[in-house]
Protein backbone atom coordinates (compact mmCIF):
# COMPACT_ATOMS: atom_id res chain seq x y z
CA UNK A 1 69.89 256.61 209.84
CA UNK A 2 67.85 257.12 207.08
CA UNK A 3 70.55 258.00 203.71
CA UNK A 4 70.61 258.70 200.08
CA UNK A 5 73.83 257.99 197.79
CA UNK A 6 74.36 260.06 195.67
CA UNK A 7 76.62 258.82 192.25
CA UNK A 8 78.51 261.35 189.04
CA UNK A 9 79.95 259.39 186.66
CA UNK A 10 82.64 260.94 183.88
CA UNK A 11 83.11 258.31 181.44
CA UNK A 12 86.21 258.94 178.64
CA UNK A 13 85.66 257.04 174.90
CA UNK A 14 88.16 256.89 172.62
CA UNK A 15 86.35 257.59 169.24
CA UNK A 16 86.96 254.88 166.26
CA UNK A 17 88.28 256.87 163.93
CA UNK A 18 91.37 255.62 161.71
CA UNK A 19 93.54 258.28 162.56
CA UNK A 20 94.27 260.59 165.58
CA UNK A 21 92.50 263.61 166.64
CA UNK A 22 94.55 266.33 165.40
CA UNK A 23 97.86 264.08 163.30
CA UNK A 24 97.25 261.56 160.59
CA UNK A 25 99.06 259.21 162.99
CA UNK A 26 97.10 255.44 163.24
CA UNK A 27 94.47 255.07 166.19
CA UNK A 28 95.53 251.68 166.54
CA UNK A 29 95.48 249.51 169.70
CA UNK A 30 98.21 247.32 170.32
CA UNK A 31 101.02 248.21 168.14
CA UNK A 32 104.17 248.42 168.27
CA UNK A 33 105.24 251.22 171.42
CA UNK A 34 106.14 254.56 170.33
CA UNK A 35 105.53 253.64 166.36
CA UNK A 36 102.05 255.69 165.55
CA UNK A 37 103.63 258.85 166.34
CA UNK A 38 104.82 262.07 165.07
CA UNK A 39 105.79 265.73 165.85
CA UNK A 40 102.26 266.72 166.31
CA UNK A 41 100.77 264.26 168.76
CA UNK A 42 104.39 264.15 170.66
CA UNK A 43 104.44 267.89 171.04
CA UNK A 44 107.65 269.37 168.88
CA UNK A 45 108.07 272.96 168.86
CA UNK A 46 105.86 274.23 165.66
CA UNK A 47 103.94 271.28 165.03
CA UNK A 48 100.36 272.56 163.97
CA UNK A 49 97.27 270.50 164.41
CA UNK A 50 94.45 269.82 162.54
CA UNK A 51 91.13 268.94 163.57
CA UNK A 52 89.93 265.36 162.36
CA UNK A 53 86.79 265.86 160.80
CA UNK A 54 85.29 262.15 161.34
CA UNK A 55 85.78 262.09 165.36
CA UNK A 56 83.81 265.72 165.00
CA UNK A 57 81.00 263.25 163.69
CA UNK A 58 81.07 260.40 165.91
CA UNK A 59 81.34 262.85 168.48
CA UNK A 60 78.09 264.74 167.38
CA UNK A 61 76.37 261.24 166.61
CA UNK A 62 77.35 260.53 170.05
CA UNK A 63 75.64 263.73 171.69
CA UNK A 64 72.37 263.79 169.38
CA UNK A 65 72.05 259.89 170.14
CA UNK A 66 71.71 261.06 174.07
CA UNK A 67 69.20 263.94 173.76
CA UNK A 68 71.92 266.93 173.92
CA UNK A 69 71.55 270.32 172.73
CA UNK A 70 74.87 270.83 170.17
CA UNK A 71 76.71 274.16 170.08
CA UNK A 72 77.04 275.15 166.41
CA UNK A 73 80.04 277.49 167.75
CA UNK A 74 82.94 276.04 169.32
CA UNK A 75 86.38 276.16 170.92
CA UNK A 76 89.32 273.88 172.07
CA UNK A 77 91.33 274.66 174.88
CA UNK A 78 94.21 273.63 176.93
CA UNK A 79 94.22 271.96 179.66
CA UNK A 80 98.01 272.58 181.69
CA UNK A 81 99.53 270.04 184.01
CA UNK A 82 102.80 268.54 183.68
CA UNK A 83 103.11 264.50 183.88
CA UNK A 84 105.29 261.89 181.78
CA UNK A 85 102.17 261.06 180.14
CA UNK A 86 101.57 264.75 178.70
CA UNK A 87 104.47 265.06 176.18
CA UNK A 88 103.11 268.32 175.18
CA UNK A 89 102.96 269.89 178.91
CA UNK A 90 98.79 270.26 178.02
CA UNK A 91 96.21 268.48 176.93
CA UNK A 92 93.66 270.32 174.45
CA UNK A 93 89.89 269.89 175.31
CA UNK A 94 86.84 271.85 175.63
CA UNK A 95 87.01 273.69 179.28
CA UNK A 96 83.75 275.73 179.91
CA UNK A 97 82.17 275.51 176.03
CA UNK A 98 81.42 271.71 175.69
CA UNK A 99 80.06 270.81 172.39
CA UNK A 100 76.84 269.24 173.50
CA UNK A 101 74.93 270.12 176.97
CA UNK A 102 71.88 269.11 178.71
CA UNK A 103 71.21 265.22 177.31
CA UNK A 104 70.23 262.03 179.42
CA UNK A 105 70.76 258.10 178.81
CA UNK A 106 67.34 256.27 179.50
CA UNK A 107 67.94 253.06 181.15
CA UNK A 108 66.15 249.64 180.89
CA UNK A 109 64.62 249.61 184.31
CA UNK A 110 62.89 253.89 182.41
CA UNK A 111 65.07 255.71 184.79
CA UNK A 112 66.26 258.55 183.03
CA UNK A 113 69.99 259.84 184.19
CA UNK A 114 70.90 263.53 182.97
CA UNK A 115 73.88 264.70 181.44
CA UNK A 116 75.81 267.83 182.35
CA UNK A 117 77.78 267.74 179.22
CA UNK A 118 79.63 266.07 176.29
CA UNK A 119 83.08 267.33 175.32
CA UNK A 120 85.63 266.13 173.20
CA UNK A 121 89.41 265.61 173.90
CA UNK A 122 92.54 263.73 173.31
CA UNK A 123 93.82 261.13 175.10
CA UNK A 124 97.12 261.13 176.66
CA UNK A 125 100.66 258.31 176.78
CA UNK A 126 100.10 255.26 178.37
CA UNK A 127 102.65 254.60 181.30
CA UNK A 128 103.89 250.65 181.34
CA UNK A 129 105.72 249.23 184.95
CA UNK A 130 107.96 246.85 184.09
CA UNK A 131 109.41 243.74 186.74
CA UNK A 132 112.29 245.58 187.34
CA UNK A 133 110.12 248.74 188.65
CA UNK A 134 111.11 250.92 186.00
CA UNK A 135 108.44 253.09 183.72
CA UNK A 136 108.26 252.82 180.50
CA UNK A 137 105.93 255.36 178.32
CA UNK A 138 104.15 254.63 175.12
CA UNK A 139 103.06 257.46 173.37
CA UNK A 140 101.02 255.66 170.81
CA UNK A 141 97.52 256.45 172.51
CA UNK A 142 98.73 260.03 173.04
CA UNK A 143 96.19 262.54 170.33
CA UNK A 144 93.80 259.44 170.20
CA UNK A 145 90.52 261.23 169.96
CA UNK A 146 88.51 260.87 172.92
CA UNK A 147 84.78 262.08 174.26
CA UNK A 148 84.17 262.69 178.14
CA UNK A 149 80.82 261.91 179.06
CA UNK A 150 79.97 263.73 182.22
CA UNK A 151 76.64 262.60 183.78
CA UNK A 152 74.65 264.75 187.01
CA UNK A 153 74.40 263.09 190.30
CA UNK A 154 71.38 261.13 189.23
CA UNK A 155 72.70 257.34 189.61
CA UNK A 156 72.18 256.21 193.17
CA UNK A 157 73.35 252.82 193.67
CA UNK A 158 76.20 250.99 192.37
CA UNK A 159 73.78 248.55 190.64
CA UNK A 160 72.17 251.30 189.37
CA UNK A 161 75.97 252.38 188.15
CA UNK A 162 76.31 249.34 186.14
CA UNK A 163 73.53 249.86 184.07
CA UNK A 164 74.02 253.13 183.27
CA UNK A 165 77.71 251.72 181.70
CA UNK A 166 76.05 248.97 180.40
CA UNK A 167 73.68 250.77 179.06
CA UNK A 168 75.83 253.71 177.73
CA UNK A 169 78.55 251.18 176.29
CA UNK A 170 75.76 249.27 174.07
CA UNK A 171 74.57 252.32 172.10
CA UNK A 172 78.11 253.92 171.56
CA UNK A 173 78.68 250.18 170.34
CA UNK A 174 75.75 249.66 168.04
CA UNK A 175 76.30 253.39 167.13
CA UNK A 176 79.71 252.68 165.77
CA UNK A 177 81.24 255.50 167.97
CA UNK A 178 83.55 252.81 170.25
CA UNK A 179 84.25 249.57 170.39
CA UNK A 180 84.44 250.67 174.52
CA UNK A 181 86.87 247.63 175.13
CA UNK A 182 87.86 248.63 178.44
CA UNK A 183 90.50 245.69 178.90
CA UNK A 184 92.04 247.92 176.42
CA UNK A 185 91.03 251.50 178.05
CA UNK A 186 89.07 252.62 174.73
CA UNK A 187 86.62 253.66 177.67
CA UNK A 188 87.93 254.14 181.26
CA UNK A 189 85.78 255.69 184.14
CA UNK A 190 85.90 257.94 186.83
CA UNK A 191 83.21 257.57 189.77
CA UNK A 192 82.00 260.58 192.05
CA UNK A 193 80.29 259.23 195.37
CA UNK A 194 79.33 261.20 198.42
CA UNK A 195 76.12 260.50 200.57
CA UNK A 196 73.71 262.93 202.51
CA UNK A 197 71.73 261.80 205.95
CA UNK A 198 68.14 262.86 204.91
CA UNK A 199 67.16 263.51 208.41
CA UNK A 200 69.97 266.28 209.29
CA UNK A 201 70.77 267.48 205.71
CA UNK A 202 74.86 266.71 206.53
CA UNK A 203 76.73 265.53 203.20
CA UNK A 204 80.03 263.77 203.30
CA UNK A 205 82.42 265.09 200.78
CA UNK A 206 82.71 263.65 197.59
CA UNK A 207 85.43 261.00 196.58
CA UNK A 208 86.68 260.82 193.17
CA UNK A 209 87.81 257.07 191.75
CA UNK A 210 89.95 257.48 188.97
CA UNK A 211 90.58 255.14 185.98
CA UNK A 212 88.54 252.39 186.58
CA UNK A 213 88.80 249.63 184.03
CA UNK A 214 86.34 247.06 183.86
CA UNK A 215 82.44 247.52 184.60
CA UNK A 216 82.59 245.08 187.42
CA UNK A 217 85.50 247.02 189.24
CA UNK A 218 82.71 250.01 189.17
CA UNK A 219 80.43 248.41 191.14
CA UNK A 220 82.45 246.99 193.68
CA UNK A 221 84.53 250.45 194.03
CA UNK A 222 80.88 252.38 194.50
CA UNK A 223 80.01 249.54 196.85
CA UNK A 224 83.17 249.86 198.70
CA UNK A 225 82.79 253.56 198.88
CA UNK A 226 79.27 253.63 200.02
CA UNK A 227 79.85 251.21 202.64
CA UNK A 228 82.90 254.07 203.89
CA UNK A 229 80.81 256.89 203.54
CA UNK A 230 78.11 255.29 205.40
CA UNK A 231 80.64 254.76 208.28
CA UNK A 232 81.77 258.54 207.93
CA UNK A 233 78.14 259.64 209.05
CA UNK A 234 77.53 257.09 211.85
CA UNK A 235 80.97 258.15 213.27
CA UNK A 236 79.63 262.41 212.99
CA UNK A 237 82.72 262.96 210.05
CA UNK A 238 82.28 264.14 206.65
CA UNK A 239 85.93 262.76 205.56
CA UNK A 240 87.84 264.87 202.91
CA UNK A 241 87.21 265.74 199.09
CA UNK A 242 89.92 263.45 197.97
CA UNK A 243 90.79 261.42 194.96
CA UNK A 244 91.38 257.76 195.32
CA UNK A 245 92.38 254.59 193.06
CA UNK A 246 90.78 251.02 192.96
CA UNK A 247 92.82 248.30 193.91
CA UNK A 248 91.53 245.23 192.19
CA UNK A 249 93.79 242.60 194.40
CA UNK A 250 92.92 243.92 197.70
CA UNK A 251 88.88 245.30 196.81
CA UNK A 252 89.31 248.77 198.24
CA UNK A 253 89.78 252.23 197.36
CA UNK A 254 93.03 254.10 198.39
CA UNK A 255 93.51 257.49 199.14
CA UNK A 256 95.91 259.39 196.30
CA UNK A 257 95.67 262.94 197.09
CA UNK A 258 93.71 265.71 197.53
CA UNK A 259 91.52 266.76 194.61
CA UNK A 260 92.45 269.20 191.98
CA UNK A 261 90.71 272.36 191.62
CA UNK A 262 89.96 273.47 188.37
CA UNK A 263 92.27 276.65 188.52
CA UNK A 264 95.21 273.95 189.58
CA UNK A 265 95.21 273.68 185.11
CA UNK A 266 95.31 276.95 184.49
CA UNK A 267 93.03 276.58 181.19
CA UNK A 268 93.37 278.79 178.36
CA UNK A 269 92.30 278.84 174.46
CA UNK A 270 94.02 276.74 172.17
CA UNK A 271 95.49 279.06 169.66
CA UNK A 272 96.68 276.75 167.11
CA UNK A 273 93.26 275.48 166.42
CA UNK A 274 90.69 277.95 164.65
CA UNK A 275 87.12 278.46 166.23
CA UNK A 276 84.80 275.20 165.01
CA UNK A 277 81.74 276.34 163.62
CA UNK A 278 79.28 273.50 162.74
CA UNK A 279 76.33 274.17 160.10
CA UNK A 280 72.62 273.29 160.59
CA UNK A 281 73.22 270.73 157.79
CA UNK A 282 76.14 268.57 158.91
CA UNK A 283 74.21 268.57 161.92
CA UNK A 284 70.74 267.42 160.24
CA UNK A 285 72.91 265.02 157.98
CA UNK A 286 74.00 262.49 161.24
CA UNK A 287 70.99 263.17 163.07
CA UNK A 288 68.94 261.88 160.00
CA UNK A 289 71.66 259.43 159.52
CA UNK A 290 71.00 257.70 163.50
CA UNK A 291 69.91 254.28 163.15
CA UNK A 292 67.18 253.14 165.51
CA UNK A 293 69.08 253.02 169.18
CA UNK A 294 68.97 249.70 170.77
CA UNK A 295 66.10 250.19 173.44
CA UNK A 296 63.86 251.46 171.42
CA UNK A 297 64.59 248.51 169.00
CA UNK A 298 64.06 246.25 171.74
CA UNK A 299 60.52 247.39 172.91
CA UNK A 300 59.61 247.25 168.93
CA UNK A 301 60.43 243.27 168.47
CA UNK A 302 59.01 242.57 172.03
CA UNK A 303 55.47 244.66 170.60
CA UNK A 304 55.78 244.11 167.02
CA UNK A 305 56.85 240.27 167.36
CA UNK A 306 56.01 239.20 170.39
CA UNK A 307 59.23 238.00 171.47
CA UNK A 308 60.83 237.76 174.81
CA UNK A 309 62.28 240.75 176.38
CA UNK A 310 65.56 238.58 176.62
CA UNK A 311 65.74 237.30 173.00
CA UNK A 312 64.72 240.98 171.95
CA UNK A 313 67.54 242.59 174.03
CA UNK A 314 70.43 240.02 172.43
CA UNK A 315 69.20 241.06 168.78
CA UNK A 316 68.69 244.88 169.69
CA UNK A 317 72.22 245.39 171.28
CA UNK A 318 73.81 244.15 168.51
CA UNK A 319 73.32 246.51 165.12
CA UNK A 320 74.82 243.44 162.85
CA UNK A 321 72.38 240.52 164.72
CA UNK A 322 69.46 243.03 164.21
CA UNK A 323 70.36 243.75 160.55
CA UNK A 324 70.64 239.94 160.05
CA UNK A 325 67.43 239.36 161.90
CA UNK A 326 65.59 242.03 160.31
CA UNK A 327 66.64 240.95 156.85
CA UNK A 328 66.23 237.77 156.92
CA UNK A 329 63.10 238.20 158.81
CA UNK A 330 62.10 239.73 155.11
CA UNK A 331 62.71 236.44 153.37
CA UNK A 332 61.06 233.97 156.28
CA UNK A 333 58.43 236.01 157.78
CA UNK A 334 57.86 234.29 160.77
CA UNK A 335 60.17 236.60 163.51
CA UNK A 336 60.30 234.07 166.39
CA UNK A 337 61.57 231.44 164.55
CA UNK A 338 64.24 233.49 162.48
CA UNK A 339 65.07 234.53 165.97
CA UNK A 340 65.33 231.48 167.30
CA UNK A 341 68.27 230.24 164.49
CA UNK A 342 70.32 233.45 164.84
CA UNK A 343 70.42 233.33 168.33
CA UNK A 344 71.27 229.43 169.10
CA UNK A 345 72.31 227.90 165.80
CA UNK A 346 73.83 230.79 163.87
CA UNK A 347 75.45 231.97 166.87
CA UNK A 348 76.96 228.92 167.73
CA UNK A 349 78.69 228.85 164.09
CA UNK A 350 80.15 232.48 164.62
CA UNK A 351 81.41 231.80 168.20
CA UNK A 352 83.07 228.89 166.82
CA UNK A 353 85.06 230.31 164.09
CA UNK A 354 85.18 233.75 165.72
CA UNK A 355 83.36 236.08 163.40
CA UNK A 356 80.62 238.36 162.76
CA UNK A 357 77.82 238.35 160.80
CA UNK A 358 79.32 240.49 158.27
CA UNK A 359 82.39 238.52 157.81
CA UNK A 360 80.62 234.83 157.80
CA UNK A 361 80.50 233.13 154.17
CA UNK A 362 76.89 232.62 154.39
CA UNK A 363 74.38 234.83 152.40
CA UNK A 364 71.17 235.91 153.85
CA UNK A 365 69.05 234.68 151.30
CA UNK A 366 70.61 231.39 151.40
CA UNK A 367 70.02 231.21 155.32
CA UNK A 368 66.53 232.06 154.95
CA UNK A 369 66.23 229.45 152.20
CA UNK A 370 67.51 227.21 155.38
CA UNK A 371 65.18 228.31 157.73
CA UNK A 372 62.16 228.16 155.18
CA UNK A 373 62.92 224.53 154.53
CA UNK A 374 62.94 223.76 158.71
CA UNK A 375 59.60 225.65 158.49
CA UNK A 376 57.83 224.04 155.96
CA UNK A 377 59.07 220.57 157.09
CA UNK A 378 60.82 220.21 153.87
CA UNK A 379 63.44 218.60 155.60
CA UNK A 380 64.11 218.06 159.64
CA UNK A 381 65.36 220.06 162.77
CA UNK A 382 68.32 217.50 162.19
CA UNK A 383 69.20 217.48 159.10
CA UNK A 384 68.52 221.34 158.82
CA UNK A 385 71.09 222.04 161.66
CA UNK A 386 73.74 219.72 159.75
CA UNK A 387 72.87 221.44 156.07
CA UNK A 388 73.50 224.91 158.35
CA UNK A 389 77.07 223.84 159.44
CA UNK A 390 78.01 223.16 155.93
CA UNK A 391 76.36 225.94 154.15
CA UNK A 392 78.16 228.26 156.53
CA UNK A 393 81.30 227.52 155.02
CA UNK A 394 80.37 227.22 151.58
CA UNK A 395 77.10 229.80 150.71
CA UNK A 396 75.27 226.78 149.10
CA UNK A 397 71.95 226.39 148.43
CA UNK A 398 70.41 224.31 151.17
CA UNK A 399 67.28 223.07 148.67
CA UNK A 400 69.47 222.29 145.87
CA UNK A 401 71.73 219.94 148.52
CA UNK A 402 68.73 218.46 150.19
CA UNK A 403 67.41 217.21 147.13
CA UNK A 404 70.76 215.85 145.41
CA UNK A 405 71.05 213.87 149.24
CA UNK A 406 67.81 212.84 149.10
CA UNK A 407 67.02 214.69 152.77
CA UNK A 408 64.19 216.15 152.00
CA UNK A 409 60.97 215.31 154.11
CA UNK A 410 58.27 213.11 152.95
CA UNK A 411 54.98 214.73 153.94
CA UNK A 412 52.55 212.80 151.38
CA UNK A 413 49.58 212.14 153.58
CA UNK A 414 48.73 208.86 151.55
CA UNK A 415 51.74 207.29 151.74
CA UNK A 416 52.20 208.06 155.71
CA UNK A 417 48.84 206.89 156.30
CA UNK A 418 50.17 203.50 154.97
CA UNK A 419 53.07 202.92 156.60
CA UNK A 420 51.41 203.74 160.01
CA UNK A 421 49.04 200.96 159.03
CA UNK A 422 51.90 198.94 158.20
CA UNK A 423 53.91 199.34 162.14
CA UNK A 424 50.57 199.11 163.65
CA UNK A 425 49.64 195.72 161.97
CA UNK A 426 53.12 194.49 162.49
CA UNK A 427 53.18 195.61 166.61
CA UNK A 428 50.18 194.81 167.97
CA UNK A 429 51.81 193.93 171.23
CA UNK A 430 52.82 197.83 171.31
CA UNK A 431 49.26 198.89 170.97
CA UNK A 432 48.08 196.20 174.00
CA UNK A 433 51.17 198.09 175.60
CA UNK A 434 49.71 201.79 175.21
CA UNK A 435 46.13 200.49 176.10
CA UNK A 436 47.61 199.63 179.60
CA UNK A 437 48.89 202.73 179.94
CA UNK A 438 52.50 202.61 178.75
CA UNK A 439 53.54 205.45 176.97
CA UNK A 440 57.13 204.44 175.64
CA UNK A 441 55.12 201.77 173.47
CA UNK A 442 53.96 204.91 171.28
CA UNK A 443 57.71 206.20 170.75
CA UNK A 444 58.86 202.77 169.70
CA UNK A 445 56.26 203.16 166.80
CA UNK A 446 56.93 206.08 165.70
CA UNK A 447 60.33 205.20 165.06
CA UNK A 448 59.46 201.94 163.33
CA UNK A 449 57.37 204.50 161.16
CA UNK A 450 60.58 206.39 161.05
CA UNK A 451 62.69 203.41 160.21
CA UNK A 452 60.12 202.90 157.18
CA UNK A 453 60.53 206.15 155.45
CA UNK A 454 64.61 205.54 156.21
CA UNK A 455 64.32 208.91 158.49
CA UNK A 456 62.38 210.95 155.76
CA UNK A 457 59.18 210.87 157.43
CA UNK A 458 57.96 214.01 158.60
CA UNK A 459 57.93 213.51 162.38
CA UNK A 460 54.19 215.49 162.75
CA UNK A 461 52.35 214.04 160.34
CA UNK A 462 53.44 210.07 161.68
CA UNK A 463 52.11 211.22 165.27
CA UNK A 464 49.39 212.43 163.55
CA UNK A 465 48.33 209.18 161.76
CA UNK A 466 49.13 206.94 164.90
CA UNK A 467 46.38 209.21 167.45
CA UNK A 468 44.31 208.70 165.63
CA UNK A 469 44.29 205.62 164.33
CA UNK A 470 44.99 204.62 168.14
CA UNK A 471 42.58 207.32 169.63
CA UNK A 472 44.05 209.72 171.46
């Protein structure tokens, strides 16, 4: 049976603003329950919102960043259904006027999946089951600003899935629109799978996967899906249009209910909130404002530098290890091996003490004064990694400790030249040794050259010296 799958993702951000969407309540994860509240986000009679102005932004930087026409006109609406969650008895949204339309998210392997829309939201309570069965509801998430990403059926495999997430969650990272934790449902996903039999046109109908929490739990839930839709057609059944829930412990899907209709909400226009209209120059002003995006930052280093398409993607999909790189870059002009430090030595520091580049001690001119000394064999790989572990803490200046220590590298031709004349008139049982062909003779004089300089020698020049004083 020859098949196609065909995937819809709808893909809910919570925004990183400081405050809620329509309060001045914290947007805070992890607080204390039911303590980032008040009348507006928990729905008392007369409580008026108003529209947070930075979520309007990331939520426009959000929608230019993917290629979407923006409406300059706009609405909210609400969005009726009654659940524990939904203190309000609605949730305001953006029904059938979305704020952006018509974008797509490029993905590393150049597939290009569309989007049907953008539209912004607010999130709803969070419902906590307790060991005694009971349900407890937190209503701190509840008016957390939130943007539903709604992608066509382009996607067609779960693989294909996960990069699209992947893919999706970098930029809204390196944008500064989400941290998209999902661990702590700042982005949670809903998956729409149904496949068609190419050769007789029949379509099973589409499940819906609600709330699924990790990017992992995606794959496996389109995989398990796939597999059960595959089974449908073999067996002649379509199955139902149905919405079902991922169980993590037991890797399946479960049926929930039937799926909503969208006249099962009964939508209507948000009259507390005013029309939004959006000028040509706030729109300009982010849109000029868009740093370069990650993949196209990654192609640049792999054409401009030369670098590895893996190195390139760790500095690209991260905006503060790309500012670091591309600064210090400035200072040390040689891109692979700035590369090189941030991504094993550097890193290594700020996994260690957990932190980011833009909370570590050390200045970027004082780690390019680091890497410049490495480079010009001032002093050692060695000694260069231990001056990085203490200028890390402190923001010294790695030349002015190198010389007070005495670490810097001797590179005086002249005097090398000597003492390899030196080891080689003191060993000449090595150099009998490396004229029959044993190798490890040569290593034990380069250290004794080592040894000479008390570890200052610079390594190249010694090997140098001894090749060809030896011949190759």
């Amino acid at each position: 049976m020859n098949t196609k799958t065909i995937i819809g993702l709808e893909i809910h951000v919570e925004l990183a603003t400081n405050t809620k969407m329509f309060c001045s309540c914290k947007n805070e994860f992890g607080a204390v329950p039911n303590t980032n509240v008040c009348p507006v986000c928990l729905g008392h009679p007369g409580a008026l919102p108003v529209m947070n102005e930075k979520a309007v932004e990331l939520a426009l930087r959000a929608g230019l960043a993917f290629n979407c026409d923006i409406a300059k006109d706009q609405k909210m609406d609400r969005k009726k259904y009654f659940y524990p969650d939904l203190t309000k008895g609605y949730q305001i949204t953006q029904f059938d006027r979305p704020y952006a339309r018509n974008g797509y998210v490029e993905l590393p392997s150049d597939k290009k999946v569309g989007l049907i829309e953008i539209h912004m939201e607010e999130d709803t309570g969070k419902s906590n089951h307790d060991e005694e069965g009971r349900t407890l509801m937190d209503y701190n998430r509840a008016g957390v600003p939130l943007i539903e990403i709604v992608t066509k059926p382009d996607i067609n495999s779960p693989e294909e899935a996960r990069e699209f997430v992947e893919t999706l969650a970098s930029t809204l990272r390196f944008l500064e629109i989400s941290d998209c934790i999902m661990a702590q449902g700042s982005m949670r996903c809903d998956v729409n799978i149904n496949m068609i039999d190419l050769d007789t046109d029949r379509r099973t109908n589409i499940s819906e996967i609600k709330n699924i929490n990790s990017i992992k739990a995606i794959e496996q839930a389109l995989a398990f899906e796939e597999k059960r839709h595959n089974n449908l057609l073999e067996n002649d059944e379509l199955g139902i249009k149905e919405t079902r829930r991922w169980d993590d412990e037991k890797l399946e899907t479960i049926h929930m209910r039937h799926k909503e209709e969208g006249n099962d909400y009964r939508f209507s226009v948000d009259g507390d909130i005013p029309k939004i209209s959006i000028s040509d120059e706030f729109i300009d002003n982010i849109d000029n404002s868009l740093p370069e995006l990650p993949a196209d930052k990654e192609k640049r280093y792999i054409n401009e530098f030369d670098m590895s398409k893996y190195d390139a993607s760790l500095l690209a999909n991260d905006r503060q290890l790309a500012n670091l790189f591309e600064e210090t870059n400035k200072l040390v002009n040689e891109p692979k091996i700035t590369a090189n430090w941030i991504l094993s030595e550097l890193s290594r520091r700020l996994n260690e003490t957990e932190q980011r580049p833009d909370t570590m001690n050390l200045s970027v001119k004082n780690f390019a004064r680091l890497i410049n000394l490495a480079k010009e064999d001032k002093v050692n790989n060695n000694v260069a990694k231990k001056l990085l572990r203490e200028i890390y803490e402190t923001d010294e200046n790695p030349e002015k400790l190198a010389e007070e220590r005495n670490l810097l590298q001797i590179s005086d031709s002249g005097f090398l030249e000597e003492v390899v004349n030196e080891v080689l008139s003191e060993n000449p049982e090595s150099i009998e040794d490396i004229k029959n062909g044993k190798d490890r003779a040569f290593g034990f004089l380069v250290g004794q050259a080592m040894k000479k300089t008390k570890g200052k020698g610079n390594p190249a020049e010694i090997n140098k010296f001894l090749k060809e004083k030896l011949g190759e």
